[in-house]
N, C-alpha and C. Protein backbone atom coordinates (compact mmCIF):
# COMPACT_ATOMS: atom_id res chain seq x y z
N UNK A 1 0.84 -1.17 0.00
CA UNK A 1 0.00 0.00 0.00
C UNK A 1 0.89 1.24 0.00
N UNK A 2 0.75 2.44 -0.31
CA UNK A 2 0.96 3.49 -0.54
C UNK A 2 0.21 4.92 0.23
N UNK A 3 1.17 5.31 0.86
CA UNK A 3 0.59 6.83 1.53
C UNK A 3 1.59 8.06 1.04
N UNK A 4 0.99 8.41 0.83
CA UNK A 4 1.65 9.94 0.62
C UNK A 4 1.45 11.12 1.41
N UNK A 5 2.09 12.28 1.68
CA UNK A 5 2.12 13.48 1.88
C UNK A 5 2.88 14.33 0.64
N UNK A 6 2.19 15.82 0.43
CA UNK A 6 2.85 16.72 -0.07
C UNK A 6 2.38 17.91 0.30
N UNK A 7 3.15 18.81 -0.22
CA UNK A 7 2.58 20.36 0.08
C UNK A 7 1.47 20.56 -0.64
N UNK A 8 0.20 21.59 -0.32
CA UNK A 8 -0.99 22.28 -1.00
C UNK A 8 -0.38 22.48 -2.49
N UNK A 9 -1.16 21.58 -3.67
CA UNK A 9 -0.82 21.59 -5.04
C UNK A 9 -1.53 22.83 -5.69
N UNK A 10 -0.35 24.22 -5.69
CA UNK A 10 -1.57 25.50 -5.93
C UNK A 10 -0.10 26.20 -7.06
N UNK A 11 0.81 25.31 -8.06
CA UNK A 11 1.23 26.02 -8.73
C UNK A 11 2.16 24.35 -9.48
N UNK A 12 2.85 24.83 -10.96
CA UNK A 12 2.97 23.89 -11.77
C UNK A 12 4.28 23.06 -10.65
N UNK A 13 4.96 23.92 -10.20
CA UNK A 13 6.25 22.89 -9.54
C UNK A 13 5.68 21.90 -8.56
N UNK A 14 4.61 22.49 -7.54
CA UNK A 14 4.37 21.99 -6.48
C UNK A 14 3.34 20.59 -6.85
N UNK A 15 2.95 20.38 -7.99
CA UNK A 15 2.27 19.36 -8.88
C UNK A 15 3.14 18.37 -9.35
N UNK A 16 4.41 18.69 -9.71
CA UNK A 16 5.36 17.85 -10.17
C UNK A 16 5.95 17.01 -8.91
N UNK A 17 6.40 17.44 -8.30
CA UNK A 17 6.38 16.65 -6.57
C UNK A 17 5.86 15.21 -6.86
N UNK A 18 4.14 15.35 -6.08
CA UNK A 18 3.65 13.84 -6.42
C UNK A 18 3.87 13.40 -7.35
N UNK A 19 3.62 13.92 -9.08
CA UNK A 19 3.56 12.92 -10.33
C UNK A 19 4.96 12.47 -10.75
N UNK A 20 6.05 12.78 -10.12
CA UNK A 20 6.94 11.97 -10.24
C UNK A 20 6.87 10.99 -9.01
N UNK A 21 6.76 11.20 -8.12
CA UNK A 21 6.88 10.39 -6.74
C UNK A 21 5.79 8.81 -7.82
N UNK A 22 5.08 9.30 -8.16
CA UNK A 22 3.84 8.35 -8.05
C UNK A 22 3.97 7.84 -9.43
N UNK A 23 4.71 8.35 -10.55
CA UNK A 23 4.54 7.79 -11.68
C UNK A 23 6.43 6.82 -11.39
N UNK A 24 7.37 6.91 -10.16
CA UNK A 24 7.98 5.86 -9.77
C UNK A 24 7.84 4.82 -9.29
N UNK A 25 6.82 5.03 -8.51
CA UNK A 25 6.24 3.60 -8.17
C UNK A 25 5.33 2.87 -8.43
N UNK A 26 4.48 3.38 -9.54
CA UNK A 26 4.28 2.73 -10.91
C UNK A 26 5.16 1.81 -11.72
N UNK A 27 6.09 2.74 -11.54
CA UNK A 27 7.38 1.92 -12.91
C UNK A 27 7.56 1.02 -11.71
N UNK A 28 7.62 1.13 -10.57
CA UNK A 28 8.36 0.07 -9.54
C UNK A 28 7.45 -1.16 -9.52
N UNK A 29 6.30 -0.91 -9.15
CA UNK A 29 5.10 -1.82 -9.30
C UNK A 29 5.34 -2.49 -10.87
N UNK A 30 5.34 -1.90 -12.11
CA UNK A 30 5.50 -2.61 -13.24
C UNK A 30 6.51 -3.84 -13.20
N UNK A 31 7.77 -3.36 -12.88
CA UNK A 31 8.68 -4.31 -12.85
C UNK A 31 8.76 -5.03 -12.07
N UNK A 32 8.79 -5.25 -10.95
CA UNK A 32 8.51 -6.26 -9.73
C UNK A 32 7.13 -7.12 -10.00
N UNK A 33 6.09 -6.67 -11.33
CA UNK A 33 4.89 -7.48 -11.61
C UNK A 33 4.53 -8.00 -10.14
N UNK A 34 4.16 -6.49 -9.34
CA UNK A 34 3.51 -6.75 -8.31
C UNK A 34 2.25 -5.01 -8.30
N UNK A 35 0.99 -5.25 -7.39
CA UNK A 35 0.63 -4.19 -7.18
C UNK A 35 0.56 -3.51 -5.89
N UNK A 36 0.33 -2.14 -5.54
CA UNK A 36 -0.40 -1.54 -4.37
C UNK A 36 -1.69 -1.83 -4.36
N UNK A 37 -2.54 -2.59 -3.28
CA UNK A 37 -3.37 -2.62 -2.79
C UNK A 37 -4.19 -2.08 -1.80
N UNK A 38 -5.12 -1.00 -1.93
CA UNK A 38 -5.54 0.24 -1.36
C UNK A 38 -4.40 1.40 -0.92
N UNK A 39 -4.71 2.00 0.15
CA UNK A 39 -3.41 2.84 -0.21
C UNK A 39 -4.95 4.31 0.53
N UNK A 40 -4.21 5.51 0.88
CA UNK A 40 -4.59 6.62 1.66
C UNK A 40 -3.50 7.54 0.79
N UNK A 41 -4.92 8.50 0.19
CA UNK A 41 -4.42 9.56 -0.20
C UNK A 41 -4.93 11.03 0.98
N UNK A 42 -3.36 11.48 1.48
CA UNK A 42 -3.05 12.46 2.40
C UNK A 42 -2.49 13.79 1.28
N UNK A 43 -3.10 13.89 0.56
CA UNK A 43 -2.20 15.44 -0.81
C UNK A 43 -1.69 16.01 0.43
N UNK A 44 -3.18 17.01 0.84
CA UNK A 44 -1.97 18.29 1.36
C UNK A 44 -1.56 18.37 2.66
N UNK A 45 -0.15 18.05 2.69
CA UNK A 45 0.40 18.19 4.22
C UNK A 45 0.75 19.70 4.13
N UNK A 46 -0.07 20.56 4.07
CA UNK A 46 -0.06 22.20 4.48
C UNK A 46 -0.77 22.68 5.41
N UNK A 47 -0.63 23.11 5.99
CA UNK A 47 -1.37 23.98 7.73
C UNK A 47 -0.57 25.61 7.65
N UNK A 48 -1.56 26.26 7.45
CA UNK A 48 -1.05 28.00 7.18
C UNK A 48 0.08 27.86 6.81
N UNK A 49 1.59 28.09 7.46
CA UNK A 49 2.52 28.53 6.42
C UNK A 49 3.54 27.35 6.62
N UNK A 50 3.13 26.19 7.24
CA UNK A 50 3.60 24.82 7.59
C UNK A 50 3.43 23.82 6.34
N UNK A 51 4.49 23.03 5.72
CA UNK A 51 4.47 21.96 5.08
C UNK A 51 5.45 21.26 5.21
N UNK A 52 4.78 19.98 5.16
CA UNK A 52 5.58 18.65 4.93
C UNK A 52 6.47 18.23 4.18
N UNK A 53 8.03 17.92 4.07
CA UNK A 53 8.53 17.36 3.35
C UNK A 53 7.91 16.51 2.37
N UNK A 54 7.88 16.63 1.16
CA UNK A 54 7.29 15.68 0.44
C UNK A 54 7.34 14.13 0.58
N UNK A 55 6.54 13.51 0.77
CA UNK A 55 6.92 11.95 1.40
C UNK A 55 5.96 10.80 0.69
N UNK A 56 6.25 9.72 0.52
CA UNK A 56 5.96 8.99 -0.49
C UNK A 56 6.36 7.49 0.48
N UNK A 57 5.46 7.05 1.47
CA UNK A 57 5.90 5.53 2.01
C UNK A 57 4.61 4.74 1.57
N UNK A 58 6.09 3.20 1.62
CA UNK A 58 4.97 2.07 1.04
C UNK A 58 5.50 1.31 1.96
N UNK A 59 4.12 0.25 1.99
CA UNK A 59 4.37 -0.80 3.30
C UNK A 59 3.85 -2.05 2.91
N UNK A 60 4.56 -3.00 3.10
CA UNK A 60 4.19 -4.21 2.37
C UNK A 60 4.61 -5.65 3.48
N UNK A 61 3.97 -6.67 3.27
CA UNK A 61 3.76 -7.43 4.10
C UNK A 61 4.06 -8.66 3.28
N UNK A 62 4.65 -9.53 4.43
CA UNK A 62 4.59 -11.04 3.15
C UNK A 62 4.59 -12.45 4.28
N UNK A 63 4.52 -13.17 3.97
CA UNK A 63 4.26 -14.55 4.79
C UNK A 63 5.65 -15.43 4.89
N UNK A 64 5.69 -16.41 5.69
CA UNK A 64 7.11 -17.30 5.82
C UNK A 64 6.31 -18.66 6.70
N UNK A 65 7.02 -19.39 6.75
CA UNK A 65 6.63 -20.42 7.55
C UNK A 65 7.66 -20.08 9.00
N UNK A 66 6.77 -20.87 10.07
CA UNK A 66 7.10 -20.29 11.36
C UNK A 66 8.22 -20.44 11.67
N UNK A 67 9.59 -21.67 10.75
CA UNK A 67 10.64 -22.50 11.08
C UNK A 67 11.91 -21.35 10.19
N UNK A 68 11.25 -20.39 9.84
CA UNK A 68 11.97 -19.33 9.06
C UNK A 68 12.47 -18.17 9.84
């Protein structure tokens, strides 16, 4: 799954941020022929003159047998 943060998208740079973040882990998802499954969209990490480092985490889970 996939969460994001970015700053309030209110000009062409601050748009480019996510669509690269997100058109990489696309290409990442392509090649690994795996997908994100649901996922929380958080856009604007802005509060008056406060923003978030742009941030882009994924969290993924997988199984093993217990002797592993």
């Amino acid at each position: 799954t996939l969460q994001e943060y970015f700053e309030r998208l209110n000009s062409k740079e601050s748009w480019g941020k996510p669509v690269a973040a997100l058109l990489g882990a696309y290409k990442a998802q392509k090649e690994l022929e795996i997908g994100a499954i649901g996922g929380k969209d958080s856009m604007s990490g802005t509060f008056m003159d406060l923003t978030v480092p742009p941030t882009l985490v994924s969290f993924a889970v997988g199984t093993a047998h217990v002797d592993n």
